[in-house]
Protein backbone atom coordinates (compact mmCIF):
# COMPACT_ATOMS: atom_id res chain seq x y z
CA UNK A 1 -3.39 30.25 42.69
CA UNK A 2 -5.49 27.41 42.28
CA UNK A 3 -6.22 26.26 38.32
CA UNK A 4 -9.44 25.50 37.58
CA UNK A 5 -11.49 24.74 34.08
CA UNK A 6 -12.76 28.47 33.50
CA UNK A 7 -9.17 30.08 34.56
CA UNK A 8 -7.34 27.87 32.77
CA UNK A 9 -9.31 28.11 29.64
CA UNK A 10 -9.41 32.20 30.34
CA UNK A 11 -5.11 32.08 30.24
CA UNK A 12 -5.08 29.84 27.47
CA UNK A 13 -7.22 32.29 24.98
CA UNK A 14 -4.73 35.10 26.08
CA UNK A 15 -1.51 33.60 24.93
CA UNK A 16 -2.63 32.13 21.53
CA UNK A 17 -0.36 33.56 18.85
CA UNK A 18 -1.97 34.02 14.95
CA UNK A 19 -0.15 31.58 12.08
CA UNK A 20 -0.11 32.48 8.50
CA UNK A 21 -0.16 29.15 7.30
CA UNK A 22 -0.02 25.18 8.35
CA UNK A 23 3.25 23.89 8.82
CA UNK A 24 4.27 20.47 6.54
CA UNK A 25 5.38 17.90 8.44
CA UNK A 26 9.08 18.76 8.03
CA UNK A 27 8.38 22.54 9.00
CA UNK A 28 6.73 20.42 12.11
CA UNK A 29 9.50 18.00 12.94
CA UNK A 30 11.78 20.75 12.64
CA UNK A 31 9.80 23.17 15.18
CA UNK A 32 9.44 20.17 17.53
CA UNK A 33 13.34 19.68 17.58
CA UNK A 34 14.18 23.19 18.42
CA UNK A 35 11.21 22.88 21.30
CA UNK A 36 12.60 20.00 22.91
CA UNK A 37 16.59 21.38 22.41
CA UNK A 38 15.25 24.23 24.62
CA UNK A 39 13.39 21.76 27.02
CA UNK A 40 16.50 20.13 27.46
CA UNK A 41 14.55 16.82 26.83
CA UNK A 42 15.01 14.67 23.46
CA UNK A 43 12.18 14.01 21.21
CA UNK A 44 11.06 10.16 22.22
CA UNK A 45 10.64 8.06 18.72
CA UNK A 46 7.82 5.81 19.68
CA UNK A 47 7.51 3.98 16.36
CA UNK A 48 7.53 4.06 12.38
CA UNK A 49 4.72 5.12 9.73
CA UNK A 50 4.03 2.23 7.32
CA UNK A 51 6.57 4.47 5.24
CA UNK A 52 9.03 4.61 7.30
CA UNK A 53 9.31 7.63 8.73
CA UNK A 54 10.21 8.19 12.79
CA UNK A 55 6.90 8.80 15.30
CA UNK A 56 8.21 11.52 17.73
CA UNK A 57 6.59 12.20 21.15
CA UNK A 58 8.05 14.97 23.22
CA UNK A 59 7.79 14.41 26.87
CA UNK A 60 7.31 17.86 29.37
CA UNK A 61 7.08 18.22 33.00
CA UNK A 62 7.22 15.92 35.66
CA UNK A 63 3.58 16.27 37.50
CA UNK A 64 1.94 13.03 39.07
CA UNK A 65 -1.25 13.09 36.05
CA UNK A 66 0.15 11.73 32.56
CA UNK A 67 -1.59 13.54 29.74
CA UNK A 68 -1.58 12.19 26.09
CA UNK A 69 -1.74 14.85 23.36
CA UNK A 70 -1.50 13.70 19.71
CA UNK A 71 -2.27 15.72 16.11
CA UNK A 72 -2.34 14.27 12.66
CA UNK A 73 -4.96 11.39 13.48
CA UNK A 74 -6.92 12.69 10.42
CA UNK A 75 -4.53 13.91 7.70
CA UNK A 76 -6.83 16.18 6.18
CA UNK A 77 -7.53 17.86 10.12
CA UNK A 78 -4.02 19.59 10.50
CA UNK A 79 -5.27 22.85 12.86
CA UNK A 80 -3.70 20.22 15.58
CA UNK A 81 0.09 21.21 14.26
CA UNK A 82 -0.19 24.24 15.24
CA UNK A 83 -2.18 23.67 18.94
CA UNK A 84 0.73 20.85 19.55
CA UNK A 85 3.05 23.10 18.62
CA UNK A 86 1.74 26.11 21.00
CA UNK A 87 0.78 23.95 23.29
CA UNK A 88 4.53 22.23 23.64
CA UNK A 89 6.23 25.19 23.84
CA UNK A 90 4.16 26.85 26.10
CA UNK A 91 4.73 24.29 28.58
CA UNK A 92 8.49 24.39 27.97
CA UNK A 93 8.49 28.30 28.89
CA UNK A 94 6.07 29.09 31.18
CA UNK A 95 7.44 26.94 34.25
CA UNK A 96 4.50 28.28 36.93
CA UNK A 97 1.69 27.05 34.39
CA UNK A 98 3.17 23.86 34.38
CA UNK A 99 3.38 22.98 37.82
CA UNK A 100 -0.34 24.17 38.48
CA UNK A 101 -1.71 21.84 35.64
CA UNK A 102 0.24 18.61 37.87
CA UNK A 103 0.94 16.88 34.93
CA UNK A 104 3.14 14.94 32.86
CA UNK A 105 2.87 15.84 29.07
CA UNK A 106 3.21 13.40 26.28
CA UNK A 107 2.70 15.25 22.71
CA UNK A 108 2.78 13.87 19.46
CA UNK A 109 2.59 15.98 16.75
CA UNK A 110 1.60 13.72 14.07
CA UNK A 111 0.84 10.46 13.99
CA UNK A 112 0.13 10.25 10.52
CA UNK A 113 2.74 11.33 8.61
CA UNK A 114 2.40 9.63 5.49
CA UNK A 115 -1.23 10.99 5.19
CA UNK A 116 -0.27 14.76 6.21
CA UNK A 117 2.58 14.61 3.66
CA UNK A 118 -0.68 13.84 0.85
CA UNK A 119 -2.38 17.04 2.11
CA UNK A 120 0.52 19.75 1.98
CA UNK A 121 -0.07 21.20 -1.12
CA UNK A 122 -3.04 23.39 0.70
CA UNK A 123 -1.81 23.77 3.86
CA UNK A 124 -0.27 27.47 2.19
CA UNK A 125 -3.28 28.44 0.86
CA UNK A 126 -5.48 29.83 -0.13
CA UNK A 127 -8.46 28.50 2.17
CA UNK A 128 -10.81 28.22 -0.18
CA UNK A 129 -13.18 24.89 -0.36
CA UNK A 130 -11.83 24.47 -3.68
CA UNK A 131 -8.42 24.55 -3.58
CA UNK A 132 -8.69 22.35 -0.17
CA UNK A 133 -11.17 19.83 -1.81
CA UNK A 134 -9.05 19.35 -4.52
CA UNK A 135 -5.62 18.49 -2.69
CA UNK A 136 -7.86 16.95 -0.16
CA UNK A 137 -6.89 13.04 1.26
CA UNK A 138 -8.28 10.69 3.82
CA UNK A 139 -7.06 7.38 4.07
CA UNK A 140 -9.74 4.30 3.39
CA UNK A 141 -10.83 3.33 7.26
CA UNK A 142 -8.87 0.53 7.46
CA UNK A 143 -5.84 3.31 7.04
CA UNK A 144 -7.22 5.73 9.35
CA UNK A 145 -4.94 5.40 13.03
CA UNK A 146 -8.08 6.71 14.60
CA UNK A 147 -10.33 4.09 13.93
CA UNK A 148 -8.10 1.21 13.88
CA UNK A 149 -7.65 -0.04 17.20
CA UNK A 150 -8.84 -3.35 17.84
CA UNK A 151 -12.21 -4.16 18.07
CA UNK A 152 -14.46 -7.11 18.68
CA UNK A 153 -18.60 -6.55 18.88
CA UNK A 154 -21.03 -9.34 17.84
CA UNK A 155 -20.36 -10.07 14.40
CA UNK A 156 -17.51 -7.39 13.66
CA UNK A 157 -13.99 -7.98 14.49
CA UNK A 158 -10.91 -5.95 13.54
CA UNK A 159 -7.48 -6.83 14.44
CA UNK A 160 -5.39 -5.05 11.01
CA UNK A 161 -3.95 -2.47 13.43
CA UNK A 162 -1.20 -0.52 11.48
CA UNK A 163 2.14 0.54 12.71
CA UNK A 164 0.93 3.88 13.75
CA UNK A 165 -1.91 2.92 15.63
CA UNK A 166 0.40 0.36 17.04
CA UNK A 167 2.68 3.23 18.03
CA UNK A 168 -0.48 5.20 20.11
CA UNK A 169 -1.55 2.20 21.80
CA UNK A 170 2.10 1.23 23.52
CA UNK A 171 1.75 4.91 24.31
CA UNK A 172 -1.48 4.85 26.07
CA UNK A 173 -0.50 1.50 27.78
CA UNK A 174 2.75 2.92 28.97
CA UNK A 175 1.28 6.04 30.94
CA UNK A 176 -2.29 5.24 31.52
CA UNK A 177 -3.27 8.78 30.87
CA UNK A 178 -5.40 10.35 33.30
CA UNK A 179 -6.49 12.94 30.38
CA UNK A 180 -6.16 12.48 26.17
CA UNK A 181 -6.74 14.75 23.75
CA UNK A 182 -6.96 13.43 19.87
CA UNK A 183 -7.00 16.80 17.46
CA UNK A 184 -9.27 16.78 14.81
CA UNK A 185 -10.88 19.79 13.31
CA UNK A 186 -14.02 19.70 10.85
CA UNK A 187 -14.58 21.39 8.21
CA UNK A 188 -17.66 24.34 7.74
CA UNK A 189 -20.34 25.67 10.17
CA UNK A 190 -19.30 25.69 14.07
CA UNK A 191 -17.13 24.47 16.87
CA UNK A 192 -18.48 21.05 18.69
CA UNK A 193 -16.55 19.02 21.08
CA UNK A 194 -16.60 15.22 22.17
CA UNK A 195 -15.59 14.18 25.45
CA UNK A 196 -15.59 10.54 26.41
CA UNK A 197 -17.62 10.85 29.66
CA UNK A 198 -20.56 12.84 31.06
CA UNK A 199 -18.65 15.98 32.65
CA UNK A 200 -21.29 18.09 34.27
CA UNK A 201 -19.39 21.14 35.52
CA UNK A 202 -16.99 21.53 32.17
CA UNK A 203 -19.87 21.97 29.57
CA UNK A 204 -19.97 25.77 30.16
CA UNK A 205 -16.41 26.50 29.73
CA UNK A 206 -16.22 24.82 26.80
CA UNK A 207 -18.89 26.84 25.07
CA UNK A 208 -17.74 29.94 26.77
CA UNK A 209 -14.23 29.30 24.49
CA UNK A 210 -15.80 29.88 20.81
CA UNK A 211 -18.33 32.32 22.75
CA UNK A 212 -15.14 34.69 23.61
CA UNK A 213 -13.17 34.68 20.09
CA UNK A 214 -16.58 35.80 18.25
CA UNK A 215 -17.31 31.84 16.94
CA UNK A 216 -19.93 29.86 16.84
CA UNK A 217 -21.32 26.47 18.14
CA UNK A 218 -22.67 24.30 15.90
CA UNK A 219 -25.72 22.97 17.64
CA UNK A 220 -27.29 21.56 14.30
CA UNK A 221 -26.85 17.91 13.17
CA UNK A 222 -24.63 15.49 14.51
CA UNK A 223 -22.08 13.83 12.39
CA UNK A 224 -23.19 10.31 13.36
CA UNK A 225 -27.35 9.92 14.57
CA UNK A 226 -26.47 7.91 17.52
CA UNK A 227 -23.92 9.75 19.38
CA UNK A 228 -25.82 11.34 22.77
CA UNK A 229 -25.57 14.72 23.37
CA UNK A 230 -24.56 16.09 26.50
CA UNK A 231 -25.67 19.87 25.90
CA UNK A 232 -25.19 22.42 22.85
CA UNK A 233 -22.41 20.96 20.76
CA UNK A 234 -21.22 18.96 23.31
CA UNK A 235 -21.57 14.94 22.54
CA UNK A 236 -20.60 11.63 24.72
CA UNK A 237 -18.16 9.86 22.16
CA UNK A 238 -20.02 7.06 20.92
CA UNK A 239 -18.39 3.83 19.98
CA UNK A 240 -18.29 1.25 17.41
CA UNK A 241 -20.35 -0.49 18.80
CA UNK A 242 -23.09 1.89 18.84
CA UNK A 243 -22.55 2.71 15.12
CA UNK A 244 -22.99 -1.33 14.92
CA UNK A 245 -26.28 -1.18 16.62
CA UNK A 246 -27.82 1.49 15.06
CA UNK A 247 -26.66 0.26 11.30
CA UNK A 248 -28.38 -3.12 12.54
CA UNK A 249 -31.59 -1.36 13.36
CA UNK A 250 -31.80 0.32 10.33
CA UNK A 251 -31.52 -3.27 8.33
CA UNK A 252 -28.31 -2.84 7.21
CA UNK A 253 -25.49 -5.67 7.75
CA UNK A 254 -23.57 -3.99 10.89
CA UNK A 255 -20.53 -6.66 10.02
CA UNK A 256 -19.96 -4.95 6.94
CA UNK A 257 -17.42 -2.60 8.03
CA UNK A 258 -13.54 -2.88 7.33
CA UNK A 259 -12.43 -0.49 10.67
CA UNK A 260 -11.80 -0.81 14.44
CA UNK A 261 -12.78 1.28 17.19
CA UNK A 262 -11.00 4.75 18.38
CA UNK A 263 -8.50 5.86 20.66
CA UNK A 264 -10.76 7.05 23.40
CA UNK A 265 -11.92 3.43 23.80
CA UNK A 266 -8.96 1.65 24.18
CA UNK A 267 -8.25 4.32 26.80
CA UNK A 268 -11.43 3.88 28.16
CA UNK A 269 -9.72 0.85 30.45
CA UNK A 270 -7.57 3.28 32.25
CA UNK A 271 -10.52 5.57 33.22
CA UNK A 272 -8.97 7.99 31.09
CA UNK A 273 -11.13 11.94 30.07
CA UNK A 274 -10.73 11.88 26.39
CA UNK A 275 -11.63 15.25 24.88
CA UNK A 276 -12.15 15.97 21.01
CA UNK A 277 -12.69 19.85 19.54
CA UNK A 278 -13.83 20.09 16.55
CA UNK A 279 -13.29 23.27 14.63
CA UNK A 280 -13.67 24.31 11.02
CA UNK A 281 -11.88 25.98 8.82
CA UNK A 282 -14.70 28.43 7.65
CA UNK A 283 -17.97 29.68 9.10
CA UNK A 284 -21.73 29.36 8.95
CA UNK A 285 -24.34 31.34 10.65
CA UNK A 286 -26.44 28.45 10.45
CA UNK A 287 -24.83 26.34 11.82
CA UNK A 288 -26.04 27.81 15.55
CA UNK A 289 -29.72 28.74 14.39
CA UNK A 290 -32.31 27.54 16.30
CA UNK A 291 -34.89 29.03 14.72
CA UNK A 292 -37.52 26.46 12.98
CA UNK A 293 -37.89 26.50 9.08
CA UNK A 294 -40.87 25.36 6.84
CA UNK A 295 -39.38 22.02 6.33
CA UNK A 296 -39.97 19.09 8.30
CA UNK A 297 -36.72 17.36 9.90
CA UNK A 298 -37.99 14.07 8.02
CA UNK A 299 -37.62 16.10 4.49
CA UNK A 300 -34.19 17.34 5.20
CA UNK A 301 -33.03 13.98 5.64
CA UNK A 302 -34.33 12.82 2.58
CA UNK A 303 -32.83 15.58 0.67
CA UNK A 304 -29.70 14.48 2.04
CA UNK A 305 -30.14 10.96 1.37
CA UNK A 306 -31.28 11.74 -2.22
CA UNK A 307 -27.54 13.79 -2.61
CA UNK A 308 -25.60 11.10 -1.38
CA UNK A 309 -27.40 8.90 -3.43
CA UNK A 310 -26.77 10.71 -6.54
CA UNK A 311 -22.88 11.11 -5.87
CA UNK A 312 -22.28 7.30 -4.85
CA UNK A 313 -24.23 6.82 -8.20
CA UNK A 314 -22.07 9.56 -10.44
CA UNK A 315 -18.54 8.49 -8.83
CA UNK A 316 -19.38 4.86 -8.89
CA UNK A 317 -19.91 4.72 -12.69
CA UNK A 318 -16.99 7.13 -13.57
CA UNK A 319 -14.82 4.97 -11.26
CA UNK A 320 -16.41 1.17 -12.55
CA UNK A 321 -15.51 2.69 -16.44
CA UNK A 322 -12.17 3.55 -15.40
CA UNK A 323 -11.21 0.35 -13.40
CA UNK A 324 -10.00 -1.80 -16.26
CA UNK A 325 -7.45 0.82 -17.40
CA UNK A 326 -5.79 2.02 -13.63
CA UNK A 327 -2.39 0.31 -13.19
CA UNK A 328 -2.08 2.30 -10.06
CA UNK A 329 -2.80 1.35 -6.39
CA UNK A 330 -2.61 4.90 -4.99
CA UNK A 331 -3.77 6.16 -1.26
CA UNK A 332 -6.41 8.26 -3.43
CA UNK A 333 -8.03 5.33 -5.44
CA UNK A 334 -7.82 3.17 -2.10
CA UNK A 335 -9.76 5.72 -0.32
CA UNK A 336 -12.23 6.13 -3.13
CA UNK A 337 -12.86 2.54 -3.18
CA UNK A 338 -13.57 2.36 0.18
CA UNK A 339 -16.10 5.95 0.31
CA UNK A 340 -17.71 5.88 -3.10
CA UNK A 341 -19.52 2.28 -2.29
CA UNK A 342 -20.47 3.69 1.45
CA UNK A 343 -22.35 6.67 0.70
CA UNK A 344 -25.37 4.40 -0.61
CA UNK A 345 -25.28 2.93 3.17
CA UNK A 346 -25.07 6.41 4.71
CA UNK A 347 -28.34 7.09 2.22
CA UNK A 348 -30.04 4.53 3.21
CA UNK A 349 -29.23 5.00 6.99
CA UNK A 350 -30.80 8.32 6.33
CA UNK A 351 -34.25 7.44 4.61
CA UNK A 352 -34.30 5.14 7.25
CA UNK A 353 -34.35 8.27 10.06
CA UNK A 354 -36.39 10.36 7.77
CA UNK A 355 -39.38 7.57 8.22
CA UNK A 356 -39.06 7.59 11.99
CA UNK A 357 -42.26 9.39 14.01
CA UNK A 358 -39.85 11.85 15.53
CA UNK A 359 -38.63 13.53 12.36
CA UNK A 360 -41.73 14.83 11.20
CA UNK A 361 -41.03 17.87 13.77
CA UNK A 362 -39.89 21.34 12.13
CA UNK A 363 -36.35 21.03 11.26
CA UNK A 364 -34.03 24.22 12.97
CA UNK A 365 -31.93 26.02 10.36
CA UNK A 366 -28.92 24.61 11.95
CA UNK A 367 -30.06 21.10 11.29
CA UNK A 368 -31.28 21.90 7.54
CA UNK A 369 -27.35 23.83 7.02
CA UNK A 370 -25.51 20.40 8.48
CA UNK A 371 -28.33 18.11 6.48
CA UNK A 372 -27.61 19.55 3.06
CA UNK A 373 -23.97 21.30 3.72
CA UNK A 374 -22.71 17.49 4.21
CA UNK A 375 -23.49 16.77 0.39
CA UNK A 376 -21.68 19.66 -0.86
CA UNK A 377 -18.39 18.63 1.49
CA UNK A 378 -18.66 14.50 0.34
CA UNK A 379 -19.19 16.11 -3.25
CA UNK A 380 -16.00 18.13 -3.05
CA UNK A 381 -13.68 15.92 -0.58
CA UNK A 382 -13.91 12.34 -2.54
CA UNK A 383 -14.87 13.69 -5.99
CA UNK A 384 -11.54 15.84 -5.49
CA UNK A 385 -10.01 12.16 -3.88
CA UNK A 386 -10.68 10.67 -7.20
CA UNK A 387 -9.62 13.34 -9.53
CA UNK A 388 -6.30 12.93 -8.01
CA UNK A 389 -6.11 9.22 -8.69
CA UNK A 390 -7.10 10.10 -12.08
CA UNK A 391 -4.06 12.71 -11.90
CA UNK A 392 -1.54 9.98 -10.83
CA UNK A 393 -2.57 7.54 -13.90
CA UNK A 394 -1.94 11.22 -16.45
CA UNK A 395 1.25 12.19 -14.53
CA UNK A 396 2.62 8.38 -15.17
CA UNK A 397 2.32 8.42 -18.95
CA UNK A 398 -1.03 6.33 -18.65
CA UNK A 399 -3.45 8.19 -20.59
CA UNK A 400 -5.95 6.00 -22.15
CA UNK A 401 -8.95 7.28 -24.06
CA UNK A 402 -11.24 5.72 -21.00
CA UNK A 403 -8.71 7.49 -18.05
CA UNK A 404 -8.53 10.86 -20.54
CA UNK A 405 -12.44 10.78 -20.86
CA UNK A 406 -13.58 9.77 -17.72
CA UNK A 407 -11.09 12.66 -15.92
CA UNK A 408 -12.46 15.35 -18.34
CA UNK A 409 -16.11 14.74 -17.52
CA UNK A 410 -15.54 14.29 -13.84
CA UNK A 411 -13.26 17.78 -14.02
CA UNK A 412 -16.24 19.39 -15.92
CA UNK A 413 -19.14 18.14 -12.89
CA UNK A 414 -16.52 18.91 -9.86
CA UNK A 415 -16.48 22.40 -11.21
CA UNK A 416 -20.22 22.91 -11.21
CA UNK A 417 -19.92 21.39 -7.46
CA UNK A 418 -17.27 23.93 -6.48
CA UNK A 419 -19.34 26.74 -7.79
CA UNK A 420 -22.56 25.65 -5.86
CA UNK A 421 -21.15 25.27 -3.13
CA UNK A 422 -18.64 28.30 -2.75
CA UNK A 423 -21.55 30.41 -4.48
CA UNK A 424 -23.62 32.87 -2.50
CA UNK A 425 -23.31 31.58 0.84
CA UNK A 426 -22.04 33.04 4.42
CA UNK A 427 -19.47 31.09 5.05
CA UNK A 428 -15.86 33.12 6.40
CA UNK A 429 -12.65 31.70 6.68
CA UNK A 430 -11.51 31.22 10.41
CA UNK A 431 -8.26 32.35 11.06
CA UNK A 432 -5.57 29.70 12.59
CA UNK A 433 -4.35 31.54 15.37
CA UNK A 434 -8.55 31.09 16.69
CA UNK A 435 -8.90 27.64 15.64
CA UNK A 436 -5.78 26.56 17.60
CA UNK A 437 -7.17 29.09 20.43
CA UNK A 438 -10.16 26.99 20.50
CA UNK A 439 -8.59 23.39 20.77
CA UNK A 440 -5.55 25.00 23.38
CA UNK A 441 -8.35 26.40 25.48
CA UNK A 442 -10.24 23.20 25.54
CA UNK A 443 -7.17 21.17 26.15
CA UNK A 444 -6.34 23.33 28.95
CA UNK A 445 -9.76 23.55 30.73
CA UNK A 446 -10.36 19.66 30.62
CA UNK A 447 -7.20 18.48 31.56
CA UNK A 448 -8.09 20.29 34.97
CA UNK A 449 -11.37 19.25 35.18
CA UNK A 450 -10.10 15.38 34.58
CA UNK A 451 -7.83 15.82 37.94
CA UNK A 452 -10.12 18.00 40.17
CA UNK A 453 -12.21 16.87 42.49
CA UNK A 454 -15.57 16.21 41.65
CA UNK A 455 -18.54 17.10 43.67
């Protein structure tokens, strides 16, 4: 029977299993060595974290397409463990799936390590926005694998690729994939996908996925202004050097940026269909209302902008009056050097949209949810990141007065923020087994589309 997007995203959403919890990454190595036992196929090391720890890719089937699959890019987006996982040993057992997809698989189940390892203590549980927030880690850019690959646009130019990014790109470059597929997941309000092309034909099985397992789309703002949108939730990756552009026309320096450009466009040279699905952890009604709400889209923004002004402002001073006293160069105060300082540029990026002629239109609810649910998530992510460099300094034996006082009164705030934003809202949990549904389905219903003939 011949496989096409919609059946091949239909047979993917009937074989998901449900998962109690994330798996660490040795529960992960571990389930990828049994896998490719079975396969009959050794896992393929394809390079070191900075860490040293082993990069595994498992290689399945023997079709003429090569598909790249990789989890772990983000440390703090895990959900792509478990779709790696299903997705691996799905195509070990099911031999007539397989063959109709015509591909050769290359999975990597995390790419990142080091960063997952900084994350485990809430992979268990419980989902909360609390307890995540507060074991929460993402690396500084310049750590991120995603977003170092080299890059060279006017003034910007990044060459600081690490080890792991190193690791993807010999990948790539050694099976010029026809289709990729880098898992991330967000965080609250609706499933939204990025593919690296205009795919006219593919948009409506992608939203029929979420539409099936009772989720929504999130059709309100975009997580960067410039990326184009395709249809409903569905965006056209943009690259770094739109971000440069649009930074520039706000009258910001674009050059002052300390990361590379993504995966999907150092692929881009082998023509390759790079999908992203995006899927959070909990949901929001919101984030899929259209309907229009008594506030402009121009005052939204500047709410926004006035919250992230306010946080740079309270985690800049707390971390300026502990600087003297840290004697530790952690992942978590590296990060929150890098953040704290860029939230004033995201601020300003977003007065500047705010005074634009086109935002003085309505703003949908959707839009108003992602405007002002963004401030609640920096709040809790990097005022979390911080409190755990704080931690490390306590755990070490270096408790100064400044350290001790600035960690109680940034304890005492991050409370208040955890209450405000867990407080009266709509949000639900997702359970894993849909998430991974989602990004299997998607994976499954591109892949096709990036080999079929096109009309």
């Amino acid at each position: 029977m011949t496989m096409t997007p919609a059946r091949a995203g239909q047979e993917a959403l009937q074989r998901i299993p449900e998962f109690a919890t994330i798996p660490s990454v040795d529960e992960l190595n571990r389930d990828f060595t049994e896998i490719a036992e079975r396969a009959g196929a050794p896992l393929r090391r394809i390079g070191t974290s900075r860490l040293g720890e082993p990069l595994w890719a498992l290689t399945v089937g023997d079709g003429p397409a090569q598909a790249v699959v990789f989890g772990g890019v983000h440390p703090n987006e895990p959900i792509g463990a478990l779709t790696a996982t299903h997705l691996a040993r799905t195509l070990v057992d099911d031999d007539d799936l397989r063959e109709r997809l015509g591909y050769t698989w290359h999975i990597v189940p995390c790419i990142d390590p080091d960063g997952a390892r900084l994350n485990e203590a809430w992979f268990a549980g419980p989902y909360t926005r609390g307890h995540y927030a507060r074991h929460f880690y993402r690396p500084a850019p310049d750590e991120q694998v995603e977003w170092t690959f080299p890059f060279s646009y006017k003034r910007a130019y990044f060459d600081r690729m690490m080890p792991e990014t190193v690791a993807l790109m010999r990948l790539i470059d050694d099976t010029k994939p026809a289709f990729m597929c880098s898992l991330h997941n967000g965080e609250h309000g609706g499933i939204y996908y990025y593919v690296s092309r205009e795919t006219p034909g593919l948009y409506e099985h992608l939203h029929a996925i979420p539409e099936e397992l009772g989720l929504p789309l999130d059709t309100g703002e975009p997580e960067v202004p410039y990326v184009p949108r395709l249809a409903d939730a569905i965006f056209r990756a943009a690259g770094s050097e739109e971000a440069y552009d649009f930074t520039e026309a706000a009258g910001l320096d674009p050059a002052d940026r300390d990361a590379g450009t993504s995966s999907w466009a150092y692929a881009e040279k082998y023509g390759t269909l790079s999908l992203v699905t995006e899927v959070p952890y909990w949901s929001h009604p919101d984030a899929n209302d259209g309907e229009p709400t008594e506030e402009t889209y121009a005052e939204v923004l500047k709410v926004r902008a006035e919250g992230l002004d306010e946080l740079a402002t309270m985690l800049g001073d707390t971390l300026r009056a502990a600087e003297p006293d840290l004697s530790v160069q952690s992942p978590f105060l590296r990060a929150s050097r890098a953040f704290i300082p860029a939230f004033v540029k995201v601020a300003q990026q977003e007065h500047y949209r705010s005074e634009q002629a086109e935002a003085a239109r309505q703003a949908t609810k959707a839009e108003r949810f992602g405007c002002l649910d963004l401030v609640h998530m920096f709040r809790l992510r990097y005022g979390g990141m911080l409190l755990r460099a704080f931690d490390g300094e306590l755990a070490i034996g270096n408790g100064t007065p400044t350290i001790r006082e600035q960690h109680a009164a940034l304890s005492a705030v991050y409370d208040s923020w955890v209450a405000e934003a867990e407080a009266g809202t709509s949000s639900e949990p997702i359970p894993l087994g849909k998430l991974a549904a989602v990004q299997y389905a998607a994976i499954l219903a591109t892949c096709v589309y990036a080999i079929a003939p096109q009309s």
